[in-house]
N, C-alpha and C. Protein backbone atom coordinates (compact mmCIF):
# COMPACT_ATOMS: atom_id res chain seq x y z
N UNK A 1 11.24 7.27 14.11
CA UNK A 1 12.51 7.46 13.43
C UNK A 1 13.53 7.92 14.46
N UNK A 2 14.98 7.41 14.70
CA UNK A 2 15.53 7.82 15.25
C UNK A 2 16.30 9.09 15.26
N UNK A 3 16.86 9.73 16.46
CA UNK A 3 16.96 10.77 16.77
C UNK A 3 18.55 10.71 17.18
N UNK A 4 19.85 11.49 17.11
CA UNK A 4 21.31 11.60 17.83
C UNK A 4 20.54 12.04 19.34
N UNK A 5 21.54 11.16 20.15
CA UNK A 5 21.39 11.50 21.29
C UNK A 5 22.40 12.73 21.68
N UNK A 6 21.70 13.81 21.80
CA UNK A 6 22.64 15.02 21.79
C UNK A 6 21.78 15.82 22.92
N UNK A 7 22.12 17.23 23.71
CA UNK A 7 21.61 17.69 24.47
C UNK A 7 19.93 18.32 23.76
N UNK A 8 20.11 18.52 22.29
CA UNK A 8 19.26 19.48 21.93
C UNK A 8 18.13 18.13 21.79
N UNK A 9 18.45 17.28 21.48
CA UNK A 9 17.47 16.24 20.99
C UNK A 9 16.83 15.38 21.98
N UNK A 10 17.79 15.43 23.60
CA UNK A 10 17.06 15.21 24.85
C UNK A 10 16.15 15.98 25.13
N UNK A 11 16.23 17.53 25.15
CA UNK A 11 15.45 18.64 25.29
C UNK A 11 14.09 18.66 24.69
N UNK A 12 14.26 18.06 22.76
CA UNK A 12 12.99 17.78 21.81
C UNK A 12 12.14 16.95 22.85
N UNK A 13 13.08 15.74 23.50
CA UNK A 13 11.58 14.64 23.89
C UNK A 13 11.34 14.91 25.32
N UNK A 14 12.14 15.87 25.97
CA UNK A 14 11.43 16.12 27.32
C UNK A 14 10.00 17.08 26.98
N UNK A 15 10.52 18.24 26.17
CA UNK A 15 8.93 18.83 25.41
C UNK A 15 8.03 18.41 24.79
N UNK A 16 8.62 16.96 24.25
CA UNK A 16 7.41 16.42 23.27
C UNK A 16 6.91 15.42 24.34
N UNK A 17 7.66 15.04 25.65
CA UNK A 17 6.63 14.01 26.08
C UNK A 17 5.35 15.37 27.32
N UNK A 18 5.80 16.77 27.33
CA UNK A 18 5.03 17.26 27.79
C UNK A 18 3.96 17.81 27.14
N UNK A 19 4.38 17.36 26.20
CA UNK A 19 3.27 18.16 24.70
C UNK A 19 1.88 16.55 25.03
N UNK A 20 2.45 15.89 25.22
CA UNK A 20 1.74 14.58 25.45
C UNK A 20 0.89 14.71 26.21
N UNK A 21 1.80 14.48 27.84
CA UNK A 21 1.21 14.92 28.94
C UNK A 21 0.01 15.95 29.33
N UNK A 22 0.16 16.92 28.73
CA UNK A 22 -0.68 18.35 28.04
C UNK A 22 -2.00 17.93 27.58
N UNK A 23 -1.92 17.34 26.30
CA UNK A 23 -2.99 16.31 25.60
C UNK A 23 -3.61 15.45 26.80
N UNK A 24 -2.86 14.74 27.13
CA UNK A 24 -3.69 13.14 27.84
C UNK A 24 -4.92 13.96 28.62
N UNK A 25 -4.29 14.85 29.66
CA UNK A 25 -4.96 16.21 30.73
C UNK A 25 -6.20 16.51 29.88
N UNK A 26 -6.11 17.38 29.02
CA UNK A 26 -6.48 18.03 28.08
C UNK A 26 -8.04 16.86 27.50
N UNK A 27 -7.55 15.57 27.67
CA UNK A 27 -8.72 15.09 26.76
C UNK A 27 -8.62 15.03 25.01
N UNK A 28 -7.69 15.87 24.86
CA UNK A 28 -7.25 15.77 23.53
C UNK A 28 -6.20 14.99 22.71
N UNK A 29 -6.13 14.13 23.32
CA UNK A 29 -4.85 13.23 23.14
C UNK A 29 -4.38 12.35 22.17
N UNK A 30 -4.78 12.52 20.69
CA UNK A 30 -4.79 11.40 19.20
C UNK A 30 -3.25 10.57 19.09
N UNK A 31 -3.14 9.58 19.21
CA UNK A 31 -2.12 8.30 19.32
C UNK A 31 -1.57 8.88 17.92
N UNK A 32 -2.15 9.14 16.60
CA UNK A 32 -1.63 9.35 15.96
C UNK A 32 -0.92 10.84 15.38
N UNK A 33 -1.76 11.77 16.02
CA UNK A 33 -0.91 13.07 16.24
C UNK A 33 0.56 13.23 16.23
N UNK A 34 0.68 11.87 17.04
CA UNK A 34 2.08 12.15 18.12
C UNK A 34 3.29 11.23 17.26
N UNK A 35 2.75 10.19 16.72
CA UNK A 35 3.34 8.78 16.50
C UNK A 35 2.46 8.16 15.32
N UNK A 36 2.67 9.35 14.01
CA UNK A 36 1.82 8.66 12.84
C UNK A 36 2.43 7.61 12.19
N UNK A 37 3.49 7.09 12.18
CA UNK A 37 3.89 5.83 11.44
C UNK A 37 4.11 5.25 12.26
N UNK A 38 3.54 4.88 13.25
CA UNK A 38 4.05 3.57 14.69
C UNK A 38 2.70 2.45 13.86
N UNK A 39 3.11 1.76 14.03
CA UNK A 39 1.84 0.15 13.78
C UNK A 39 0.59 0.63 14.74
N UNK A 40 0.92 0.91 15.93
CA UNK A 40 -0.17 0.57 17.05
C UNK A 40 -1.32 1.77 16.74
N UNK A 41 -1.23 2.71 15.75
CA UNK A 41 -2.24 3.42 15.39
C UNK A 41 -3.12 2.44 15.27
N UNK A 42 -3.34 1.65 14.75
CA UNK A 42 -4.73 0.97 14.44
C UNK A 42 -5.17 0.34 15.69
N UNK A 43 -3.93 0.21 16.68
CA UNK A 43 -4.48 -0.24 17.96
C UNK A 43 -5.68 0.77 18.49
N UNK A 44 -4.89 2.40 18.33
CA UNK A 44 -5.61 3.04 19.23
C UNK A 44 -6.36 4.40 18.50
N UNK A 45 -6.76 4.12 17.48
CA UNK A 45 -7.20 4.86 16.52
C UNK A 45 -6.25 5.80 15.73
N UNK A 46 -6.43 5.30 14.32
CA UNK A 46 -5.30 6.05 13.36
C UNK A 46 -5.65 6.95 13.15
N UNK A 47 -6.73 7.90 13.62
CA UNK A 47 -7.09 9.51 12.97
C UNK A 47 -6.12 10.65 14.20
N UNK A 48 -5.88 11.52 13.16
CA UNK A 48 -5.40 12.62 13.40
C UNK A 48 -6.21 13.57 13.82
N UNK A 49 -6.02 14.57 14.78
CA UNK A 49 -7.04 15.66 14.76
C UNK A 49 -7.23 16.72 14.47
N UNK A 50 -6.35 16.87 12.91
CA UNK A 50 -6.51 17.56 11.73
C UNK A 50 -6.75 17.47 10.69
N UNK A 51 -7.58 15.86 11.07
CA UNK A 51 -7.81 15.12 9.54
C UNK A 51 -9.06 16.30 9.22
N UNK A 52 -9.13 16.16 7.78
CA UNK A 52 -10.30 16.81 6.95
C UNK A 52 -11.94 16.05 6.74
N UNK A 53 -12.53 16.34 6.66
CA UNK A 53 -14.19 15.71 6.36
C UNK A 53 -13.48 15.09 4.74
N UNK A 54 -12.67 15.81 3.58
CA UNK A 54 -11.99 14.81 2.91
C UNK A 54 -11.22 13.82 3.33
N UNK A 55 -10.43 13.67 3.82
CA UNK A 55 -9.60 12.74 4.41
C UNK A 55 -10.40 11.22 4.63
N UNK A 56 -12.10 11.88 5.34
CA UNK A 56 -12.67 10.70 5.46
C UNK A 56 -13.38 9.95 4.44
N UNK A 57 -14.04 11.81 3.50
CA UNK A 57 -14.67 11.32 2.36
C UNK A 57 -13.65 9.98 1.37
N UNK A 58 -12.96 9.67 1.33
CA UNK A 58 -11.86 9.32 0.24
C UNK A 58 -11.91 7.91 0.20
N UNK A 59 -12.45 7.36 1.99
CA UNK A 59 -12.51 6.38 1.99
C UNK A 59 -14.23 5.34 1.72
N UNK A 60 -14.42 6.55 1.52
CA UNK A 60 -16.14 5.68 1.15
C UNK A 60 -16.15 4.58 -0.44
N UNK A 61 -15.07 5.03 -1.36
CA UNK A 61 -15.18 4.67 -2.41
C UNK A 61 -14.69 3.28 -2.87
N UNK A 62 -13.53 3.01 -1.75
CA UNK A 62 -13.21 2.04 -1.64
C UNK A 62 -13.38 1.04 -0.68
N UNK A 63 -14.49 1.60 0.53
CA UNK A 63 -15.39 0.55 1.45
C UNK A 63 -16.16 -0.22 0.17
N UNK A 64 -16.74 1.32 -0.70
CA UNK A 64 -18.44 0.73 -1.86
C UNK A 64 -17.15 -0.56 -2.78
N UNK A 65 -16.19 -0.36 -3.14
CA UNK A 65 -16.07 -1.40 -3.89
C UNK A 65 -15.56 -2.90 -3.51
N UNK A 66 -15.25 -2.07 -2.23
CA UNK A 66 -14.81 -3.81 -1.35
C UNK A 66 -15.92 -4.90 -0.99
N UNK A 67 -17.35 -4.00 -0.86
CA UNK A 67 -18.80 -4.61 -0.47
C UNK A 67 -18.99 -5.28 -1.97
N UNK A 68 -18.49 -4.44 -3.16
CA UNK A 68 -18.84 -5.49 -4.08
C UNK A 68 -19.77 -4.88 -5.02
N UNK A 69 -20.52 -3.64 -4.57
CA UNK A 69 -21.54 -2.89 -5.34
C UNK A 69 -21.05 -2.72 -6.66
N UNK A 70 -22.58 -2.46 -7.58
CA UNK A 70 -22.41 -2.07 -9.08
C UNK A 70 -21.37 -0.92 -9.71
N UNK A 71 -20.75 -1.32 -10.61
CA UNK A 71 -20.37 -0.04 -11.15
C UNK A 71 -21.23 1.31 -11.11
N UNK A 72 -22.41 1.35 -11.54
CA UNK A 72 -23.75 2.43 -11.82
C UNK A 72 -23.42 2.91 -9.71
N UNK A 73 -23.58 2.17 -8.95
CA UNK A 73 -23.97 2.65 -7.62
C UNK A 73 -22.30 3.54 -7.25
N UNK A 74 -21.37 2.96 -7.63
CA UNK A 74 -19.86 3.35 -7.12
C UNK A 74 -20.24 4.50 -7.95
N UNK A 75 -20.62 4.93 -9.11
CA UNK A 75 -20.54 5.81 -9.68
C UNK A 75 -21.00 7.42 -9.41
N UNK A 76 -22.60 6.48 -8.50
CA UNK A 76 -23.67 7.82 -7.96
C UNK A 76 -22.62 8.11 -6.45
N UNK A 77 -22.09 7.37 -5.82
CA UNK A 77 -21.46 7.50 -4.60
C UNK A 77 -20.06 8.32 -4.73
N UNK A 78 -19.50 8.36 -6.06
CA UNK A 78 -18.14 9.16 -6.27
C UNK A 78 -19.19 10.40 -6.93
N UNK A 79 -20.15 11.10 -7.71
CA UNK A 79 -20.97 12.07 -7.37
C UNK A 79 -20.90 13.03 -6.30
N UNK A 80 -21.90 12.14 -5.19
CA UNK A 80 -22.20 12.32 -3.99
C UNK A 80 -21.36 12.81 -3.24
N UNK A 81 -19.55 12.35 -3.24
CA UNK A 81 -18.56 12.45 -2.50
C UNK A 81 -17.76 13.62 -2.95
N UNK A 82 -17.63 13.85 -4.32
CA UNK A 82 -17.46 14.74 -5.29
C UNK A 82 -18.30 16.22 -4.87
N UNK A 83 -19.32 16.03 -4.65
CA UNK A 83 -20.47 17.49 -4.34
C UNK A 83 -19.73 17.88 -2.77
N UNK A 84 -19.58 16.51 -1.58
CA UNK A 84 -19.60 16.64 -0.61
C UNK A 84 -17.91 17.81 -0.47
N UNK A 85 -16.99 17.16 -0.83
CA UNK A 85 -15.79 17.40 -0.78
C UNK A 85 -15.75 19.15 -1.01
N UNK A 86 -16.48 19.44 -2.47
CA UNK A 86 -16.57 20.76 -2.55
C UNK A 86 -16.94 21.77 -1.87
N UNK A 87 -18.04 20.51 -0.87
CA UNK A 87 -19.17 21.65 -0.39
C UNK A 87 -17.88 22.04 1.09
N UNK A 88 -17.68 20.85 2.10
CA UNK A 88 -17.63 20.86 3.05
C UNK A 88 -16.30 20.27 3.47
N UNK A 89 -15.64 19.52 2.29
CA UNK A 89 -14.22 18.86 2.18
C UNK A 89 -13.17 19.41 3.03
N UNK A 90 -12.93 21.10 3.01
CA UNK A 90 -11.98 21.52 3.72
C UNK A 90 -11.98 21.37 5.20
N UNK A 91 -13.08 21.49 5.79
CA UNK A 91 -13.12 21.62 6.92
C UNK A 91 -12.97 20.42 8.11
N UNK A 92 -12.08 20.74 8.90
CA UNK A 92 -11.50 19.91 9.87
C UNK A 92 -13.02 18.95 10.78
N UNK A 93 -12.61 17.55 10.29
CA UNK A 93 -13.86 16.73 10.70
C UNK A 93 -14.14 16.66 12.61
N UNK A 94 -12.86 16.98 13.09
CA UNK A 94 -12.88 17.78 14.21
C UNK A 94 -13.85 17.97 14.96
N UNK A 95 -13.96 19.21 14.04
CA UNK A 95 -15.08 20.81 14.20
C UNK A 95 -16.48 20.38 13.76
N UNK A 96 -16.52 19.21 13.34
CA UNK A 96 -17.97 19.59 12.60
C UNK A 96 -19.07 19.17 13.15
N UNK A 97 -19.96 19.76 13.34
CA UNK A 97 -21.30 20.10 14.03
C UNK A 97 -22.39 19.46 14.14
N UNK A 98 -23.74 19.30 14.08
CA UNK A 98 -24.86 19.27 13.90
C UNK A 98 -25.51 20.36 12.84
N UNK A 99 -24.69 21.58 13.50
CA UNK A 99 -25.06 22.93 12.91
C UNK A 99 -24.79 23.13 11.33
N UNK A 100 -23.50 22.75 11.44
CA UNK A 100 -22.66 22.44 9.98
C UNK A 100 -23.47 21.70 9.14
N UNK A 101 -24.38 20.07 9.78
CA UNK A 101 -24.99 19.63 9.05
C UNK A 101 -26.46 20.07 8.43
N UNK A 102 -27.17 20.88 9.04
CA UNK A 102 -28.31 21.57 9.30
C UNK A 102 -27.82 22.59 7.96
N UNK A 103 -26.86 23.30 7.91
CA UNK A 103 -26.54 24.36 7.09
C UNK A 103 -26.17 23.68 5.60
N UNK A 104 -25.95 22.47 5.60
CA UNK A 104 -25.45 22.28 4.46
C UNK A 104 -26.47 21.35 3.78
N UNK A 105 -27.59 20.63 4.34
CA UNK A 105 -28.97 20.29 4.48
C UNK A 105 -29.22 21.61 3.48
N UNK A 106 -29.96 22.57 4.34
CA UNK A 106 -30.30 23.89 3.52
C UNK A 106 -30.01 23.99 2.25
N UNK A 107 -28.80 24.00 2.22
CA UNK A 107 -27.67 24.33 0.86
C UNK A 107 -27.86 23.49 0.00
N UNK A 108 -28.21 22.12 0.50
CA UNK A 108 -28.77 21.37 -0.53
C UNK A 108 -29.89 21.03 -1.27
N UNK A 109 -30.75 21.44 -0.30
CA UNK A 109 -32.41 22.12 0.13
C UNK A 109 -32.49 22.42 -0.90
N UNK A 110 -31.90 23.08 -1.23
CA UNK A 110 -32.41 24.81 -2.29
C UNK A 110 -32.33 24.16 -3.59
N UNK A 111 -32.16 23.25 -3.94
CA UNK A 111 -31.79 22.84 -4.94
C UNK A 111 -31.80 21.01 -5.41
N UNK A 112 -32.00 20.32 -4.49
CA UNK A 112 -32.10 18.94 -4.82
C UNK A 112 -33.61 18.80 -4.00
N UNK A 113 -34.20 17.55 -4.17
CA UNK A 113 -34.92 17.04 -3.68
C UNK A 113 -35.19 16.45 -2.49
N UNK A 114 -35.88 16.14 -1.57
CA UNK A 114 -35.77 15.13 -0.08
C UNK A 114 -34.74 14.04 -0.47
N UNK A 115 -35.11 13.13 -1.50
CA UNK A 115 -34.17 11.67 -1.67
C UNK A 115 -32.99 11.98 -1.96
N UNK A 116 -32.57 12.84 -2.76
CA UNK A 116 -30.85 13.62 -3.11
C UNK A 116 -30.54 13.80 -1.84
N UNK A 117 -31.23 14.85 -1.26
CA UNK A 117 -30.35 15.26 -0.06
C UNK A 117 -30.50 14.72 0.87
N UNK A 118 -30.87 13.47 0.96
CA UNK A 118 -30.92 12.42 2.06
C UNK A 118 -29.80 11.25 1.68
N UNK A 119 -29.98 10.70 0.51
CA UNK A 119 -29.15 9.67 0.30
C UNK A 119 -27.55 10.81 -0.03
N UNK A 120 -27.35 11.79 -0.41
CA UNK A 120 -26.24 12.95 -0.07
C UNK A 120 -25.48 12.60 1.18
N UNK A 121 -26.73 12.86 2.34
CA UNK A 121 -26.15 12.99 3.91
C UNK A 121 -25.61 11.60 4.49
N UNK A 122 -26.05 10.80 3.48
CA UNK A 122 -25.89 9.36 4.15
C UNK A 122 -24.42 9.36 4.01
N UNK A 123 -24.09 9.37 2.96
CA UNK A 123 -22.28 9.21 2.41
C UNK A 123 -21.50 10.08 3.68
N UNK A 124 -22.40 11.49 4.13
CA UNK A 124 -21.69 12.27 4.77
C UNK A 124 -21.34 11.43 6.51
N UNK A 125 -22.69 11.10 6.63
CA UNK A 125 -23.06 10.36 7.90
C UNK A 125 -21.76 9.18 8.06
N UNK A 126 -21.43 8.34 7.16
CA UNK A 126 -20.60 7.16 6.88
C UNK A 126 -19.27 7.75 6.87
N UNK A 127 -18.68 8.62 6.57
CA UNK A 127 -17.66 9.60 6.51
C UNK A 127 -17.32 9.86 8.28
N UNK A 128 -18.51 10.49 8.48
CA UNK A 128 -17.91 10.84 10.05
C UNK A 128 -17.62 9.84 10.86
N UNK A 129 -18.45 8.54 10.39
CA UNK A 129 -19.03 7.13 11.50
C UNK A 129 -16.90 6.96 11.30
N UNK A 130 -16.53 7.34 10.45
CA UNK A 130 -15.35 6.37 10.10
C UNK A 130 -14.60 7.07 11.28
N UNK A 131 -14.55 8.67 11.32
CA UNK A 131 -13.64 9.02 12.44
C UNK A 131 -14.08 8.86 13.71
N UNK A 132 -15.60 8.11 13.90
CA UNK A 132 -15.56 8.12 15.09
C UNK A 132 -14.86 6.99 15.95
N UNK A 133 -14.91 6.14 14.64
CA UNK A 133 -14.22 4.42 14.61
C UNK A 133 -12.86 4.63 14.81
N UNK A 134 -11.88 6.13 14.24
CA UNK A 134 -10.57 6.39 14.81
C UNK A 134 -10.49 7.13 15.90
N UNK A 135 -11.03 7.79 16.80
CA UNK A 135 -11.21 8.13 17.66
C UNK A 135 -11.10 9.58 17.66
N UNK A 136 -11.27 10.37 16.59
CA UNK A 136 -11.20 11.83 16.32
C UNK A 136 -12.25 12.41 16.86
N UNK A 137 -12.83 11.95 16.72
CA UNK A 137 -14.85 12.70 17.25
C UNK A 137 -14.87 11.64 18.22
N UNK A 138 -15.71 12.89 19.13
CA UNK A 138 -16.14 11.66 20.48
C UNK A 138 -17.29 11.26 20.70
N UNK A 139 -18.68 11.45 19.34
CA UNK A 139 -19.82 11.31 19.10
C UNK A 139 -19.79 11.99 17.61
N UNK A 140 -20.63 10.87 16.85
CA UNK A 140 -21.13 11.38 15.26
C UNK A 140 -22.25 12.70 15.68
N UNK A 141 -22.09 13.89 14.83
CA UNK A 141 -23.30 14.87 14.89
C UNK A 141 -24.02 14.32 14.34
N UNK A 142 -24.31 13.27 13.36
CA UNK A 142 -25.79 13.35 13.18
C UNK A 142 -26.80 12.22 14.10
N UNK A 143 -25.97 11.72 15.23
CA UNK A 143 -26.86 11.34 15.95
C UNK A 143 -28.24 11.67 16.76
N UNK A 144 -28.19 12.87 16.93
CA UNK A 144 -29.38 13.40 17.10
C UNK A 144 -30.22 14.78 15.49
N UNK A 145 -29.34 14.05 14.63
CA UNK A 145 -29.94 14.98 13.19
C UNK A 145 -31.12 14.53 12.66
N UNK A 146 -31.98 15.12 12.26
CA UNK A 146 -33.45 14.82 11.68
C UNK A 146 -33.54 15.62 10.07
N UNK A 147 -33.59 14.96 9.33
CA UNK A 147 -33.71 15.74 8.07
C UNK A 147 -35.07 15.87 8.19
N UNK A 148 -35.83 15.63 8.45
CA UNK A 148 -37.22 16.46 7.80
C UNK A 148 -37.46 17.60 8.77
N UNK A 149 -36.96 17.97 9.71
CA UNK A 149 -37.08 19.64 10.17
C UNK A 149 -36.41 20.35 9.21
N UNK A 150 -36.01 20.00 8.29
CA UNK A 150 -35.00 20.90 7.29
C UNK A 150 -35.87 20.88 5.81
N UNK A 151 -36.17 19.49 5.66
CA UNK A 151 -36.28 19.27 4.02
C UNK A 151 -37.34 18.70 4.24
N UNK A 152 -38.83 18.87 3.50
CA UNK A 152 -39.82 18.15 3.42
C UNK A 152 -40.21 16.84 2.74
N UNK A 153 -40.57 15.86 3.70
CA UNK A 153 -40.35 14.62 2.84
C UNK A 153 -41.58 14.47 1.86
N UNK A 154 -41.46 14.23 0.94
CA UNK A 154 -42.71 13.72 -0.09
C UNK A 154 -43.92 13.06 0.64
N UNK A 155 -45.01 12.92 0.23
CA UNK A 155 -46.09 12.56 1.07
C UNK A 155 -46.08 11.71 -0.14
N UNK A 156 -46.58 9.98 0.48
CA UNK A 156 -46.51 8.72 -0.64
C UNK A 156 -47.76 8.57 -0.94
N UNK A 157 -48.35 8.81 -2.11
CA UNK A 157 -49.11 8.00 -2.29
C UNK A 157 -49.92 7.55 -2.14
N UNK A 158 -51.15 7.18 -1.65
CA UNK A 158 -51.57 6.27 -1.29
C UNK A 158 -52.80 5.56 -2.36
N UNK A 159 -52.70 4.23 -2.97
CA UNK A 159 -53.28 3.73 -3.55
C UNK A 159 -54.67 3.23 -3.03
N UNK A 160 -55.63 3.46 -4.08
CA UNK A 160 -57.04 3.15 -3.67
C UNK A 160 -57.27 1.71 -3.63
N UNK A 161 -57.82 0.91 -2.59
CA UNK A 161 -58.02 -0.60 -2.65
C UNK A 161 -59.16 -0.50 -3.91
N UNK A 162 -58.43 -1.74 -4.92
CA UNK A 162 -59.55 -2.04 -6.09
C UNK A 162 -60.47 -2.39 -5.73
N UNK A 163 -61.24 -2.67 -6.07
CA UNK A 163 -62.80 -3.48 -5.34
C UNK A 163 -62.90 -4.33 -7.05
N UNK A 164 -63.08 -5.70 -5.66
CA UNK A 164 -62.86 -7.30 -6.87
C UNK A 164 -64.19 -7.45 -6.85
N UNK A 165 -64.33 -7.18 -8.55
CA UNK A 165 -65.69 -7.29 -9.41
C UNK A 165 -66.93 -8.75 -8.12
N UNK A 166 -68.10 -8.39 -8.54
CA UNK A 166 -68.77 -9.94 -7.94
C UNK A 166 -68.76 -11.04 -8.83
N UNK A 167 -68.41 -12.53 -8.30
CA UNK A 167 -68.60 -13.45 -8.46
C UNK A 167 -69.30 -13.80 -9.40
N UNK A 168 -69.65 -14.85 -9.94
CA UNK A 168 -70.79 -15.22 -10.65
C UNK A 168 -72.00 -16.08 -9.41
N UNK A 169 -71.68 -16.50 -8.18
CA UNK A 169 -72.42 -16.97 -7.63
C UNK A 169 -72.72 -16.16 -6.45
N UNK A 170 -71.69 -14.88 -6.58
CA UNK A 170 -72.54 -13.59 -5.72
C UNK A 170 -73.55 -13.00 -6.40
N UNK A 171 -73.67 -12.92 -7.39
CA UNK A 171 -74.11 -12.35 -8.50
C UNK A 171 -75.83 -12.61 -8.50
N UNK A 172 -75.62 -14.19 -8.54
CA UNK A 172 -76.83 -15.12 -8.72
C UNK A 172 -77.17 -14.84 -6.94
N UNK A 173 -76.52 -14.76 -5.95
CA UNK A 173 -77.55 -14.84 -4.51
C UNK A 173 -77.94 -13.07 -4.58
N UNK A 174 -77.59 -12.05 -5.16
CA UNK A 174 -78.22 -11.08 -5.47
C UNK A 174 -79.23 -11.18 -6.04
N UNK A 175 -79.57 -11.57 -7.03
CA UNK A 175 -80.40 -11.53 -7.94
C UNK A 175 -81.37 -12.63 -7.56
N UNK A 176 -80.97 -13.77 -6.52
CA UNK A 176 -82.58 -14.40 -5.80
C UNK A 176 -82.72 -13.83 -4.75
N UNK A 177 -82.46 -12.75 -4.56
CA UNK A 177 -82.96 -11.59 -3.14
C UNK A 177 -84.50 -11.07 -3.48
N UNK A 178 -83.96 -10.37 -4.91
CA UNK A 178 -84.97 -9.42 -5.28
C UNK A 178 -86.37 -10.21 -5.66
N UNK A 179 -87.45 -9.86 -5.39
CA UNK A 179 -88.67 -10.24 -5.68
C UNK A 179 -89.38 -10.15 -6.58
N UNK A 180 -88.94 -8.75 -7.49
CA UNK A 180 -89.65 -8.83 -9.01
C UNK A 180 -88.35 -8.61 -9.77
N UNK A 181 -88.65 -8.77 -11.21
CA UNK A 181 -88.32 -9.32 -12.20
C UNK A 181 -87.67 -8.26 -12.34
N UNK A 182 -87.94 -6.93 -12.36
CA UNK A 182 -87.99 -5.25 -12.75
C UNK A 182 -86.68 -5.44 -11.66
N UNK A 183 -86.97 -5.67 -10.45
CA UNK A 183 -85.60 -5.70 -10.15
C UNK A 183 -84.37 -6.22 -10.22
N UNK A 184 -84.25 -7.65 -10.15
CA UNK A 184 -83.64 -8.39 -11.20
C UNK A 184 -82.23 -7.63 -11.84
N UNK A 185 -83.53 -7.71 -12.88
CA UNK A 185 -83.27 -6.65 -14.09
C UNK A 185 -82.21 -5.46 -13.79
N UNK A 186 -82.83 -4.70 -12.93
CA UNK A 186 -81.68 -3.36 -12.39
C UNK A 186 -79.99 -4.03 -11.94
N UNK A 187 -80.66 -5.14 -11.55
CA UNK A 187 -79.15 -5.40 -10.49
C UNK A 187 -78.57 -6.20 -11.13
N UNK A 188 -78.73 -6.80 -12.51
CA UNK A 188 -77.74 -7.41 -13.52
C UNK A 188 -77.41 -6.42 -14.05
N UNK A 189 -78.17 -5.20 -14.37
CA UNK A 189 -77.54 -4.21 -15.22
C UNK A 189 -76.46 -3.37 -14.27
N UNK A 190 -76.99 -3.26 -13.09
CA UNK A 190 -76.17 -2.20 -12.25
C UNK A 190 -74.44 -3.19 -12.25
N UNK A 191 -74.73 -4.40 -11.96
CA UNK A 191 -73.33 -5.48 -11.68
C UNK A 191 -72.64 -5.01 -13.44
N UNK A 192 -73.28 -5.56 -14.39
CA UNK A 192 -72.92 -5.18 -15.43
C UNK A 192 -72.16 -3.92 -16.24
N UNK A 193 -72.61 -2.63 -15.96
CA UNK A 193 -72.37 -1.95 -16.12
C UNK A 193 -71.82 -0.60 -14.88
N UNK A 194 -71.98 -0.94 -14.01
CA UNK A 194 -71.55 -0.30 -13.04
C UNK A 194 -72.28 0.92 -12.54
N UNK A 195 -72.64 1.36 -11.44
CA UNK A 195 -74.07 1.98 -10.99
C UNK A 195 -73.24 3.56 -10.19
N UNK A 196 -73.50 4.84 -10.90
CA UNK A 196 -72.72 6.02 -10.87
C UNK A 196 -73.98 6.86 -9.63
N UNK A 197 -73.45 7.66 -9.08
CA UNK A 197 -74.07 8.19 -8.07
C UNK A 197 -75.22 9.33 -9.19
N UNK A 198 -76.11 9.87 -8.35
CA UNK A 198 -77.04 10.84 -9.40
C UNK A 198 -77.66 10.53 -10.55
């Protein structure tokens, strides 16, 4: 937006291009900090580096409906984003940690399950991926995050292999093994009825 060229307003952009200068040095330097309604934000990442962990949350809802997902799934994901915002919403996506995630893991710990608070962190995980895509964060924290040092995962299952009944012509090369009749006998009944230990 333009500015009167006046002494005081030369003065604004000799400080604001050292406020720049400052930044670039600094490593801290957000294109959009400086110049939030210029186009070329999207050139050089449109995040601010006072955006909020909301700011990013906000946009998950309308990635889920651009992919096309169910009503029922947009629904569990505005939930999810809903819990997140409360929990952790204020805080500058900036700042936020590994540690931050570890603590709020816990927090969720206490109270949801492994799959809640995993498919939870995912929304959170997708949230940060977005500022890292604007250049606010200079690495996602949960790249080196492990939820199961935090939350114990369920142990699955494991199903017993059935055992497929015998044949009728396994059945019969059993039964011309045996030599007497008495035995026979046992091993149609044992196939038949099934043969219990003791």
């Amino acid at each position: 937006k333009g500015r009167l060229v006046d002494k005081s307003n030369i003065q604004w952009a000799i400080n604001r291009r050292g406020e720049i200068i400052n930044a670039i040095d600094a490593g801290t330097f957000k294109y959009a900090d400086f110049f939030p309604d210029s186009p070329k934000c999207k050139i050089f990442g449109g995040g601010v580096s006072n955006a909020s962990v909301s700011h990013y949350l906000d946009k998950i809802i309308p990635q889920a409906k651009a992919k096309g997902l169910k009503p029922s799934s947009i629904a569990t994901y505005q939930t999810r984003v809903n819990d997140l915002k409360t929990r952790v919403g204020k805080r500058l996506v900036a700042g936020f940690t590994e540690g931050d995630i570890r603590d709020l893991v816990l927090d969720l710990g206490a109270t949801q399950k492994y799959d809640s608070v995993n498919n939870t962190i995912k929304v959170l995980k997708t949230a940060l991926h977005e500022a890292l895509i604007e250049k606010v964060i200079p690495f996602n924290p949960f790249n080196d995050f492990k939820l199961t040092k935090y939350v114990k995962r369920p142990t699955k299952r494991v199903r017993k292999a059935r055992i497929a009944p015998f044949k009728h012509a396994e059945l019969m090369r059993l039964v011309a093994v045996c030599q007497r009749e008495s035995e026979q006998l046992l091993v149609k009944i044992w196939v038949k009825t099934g043969l219990r230990n003791g």
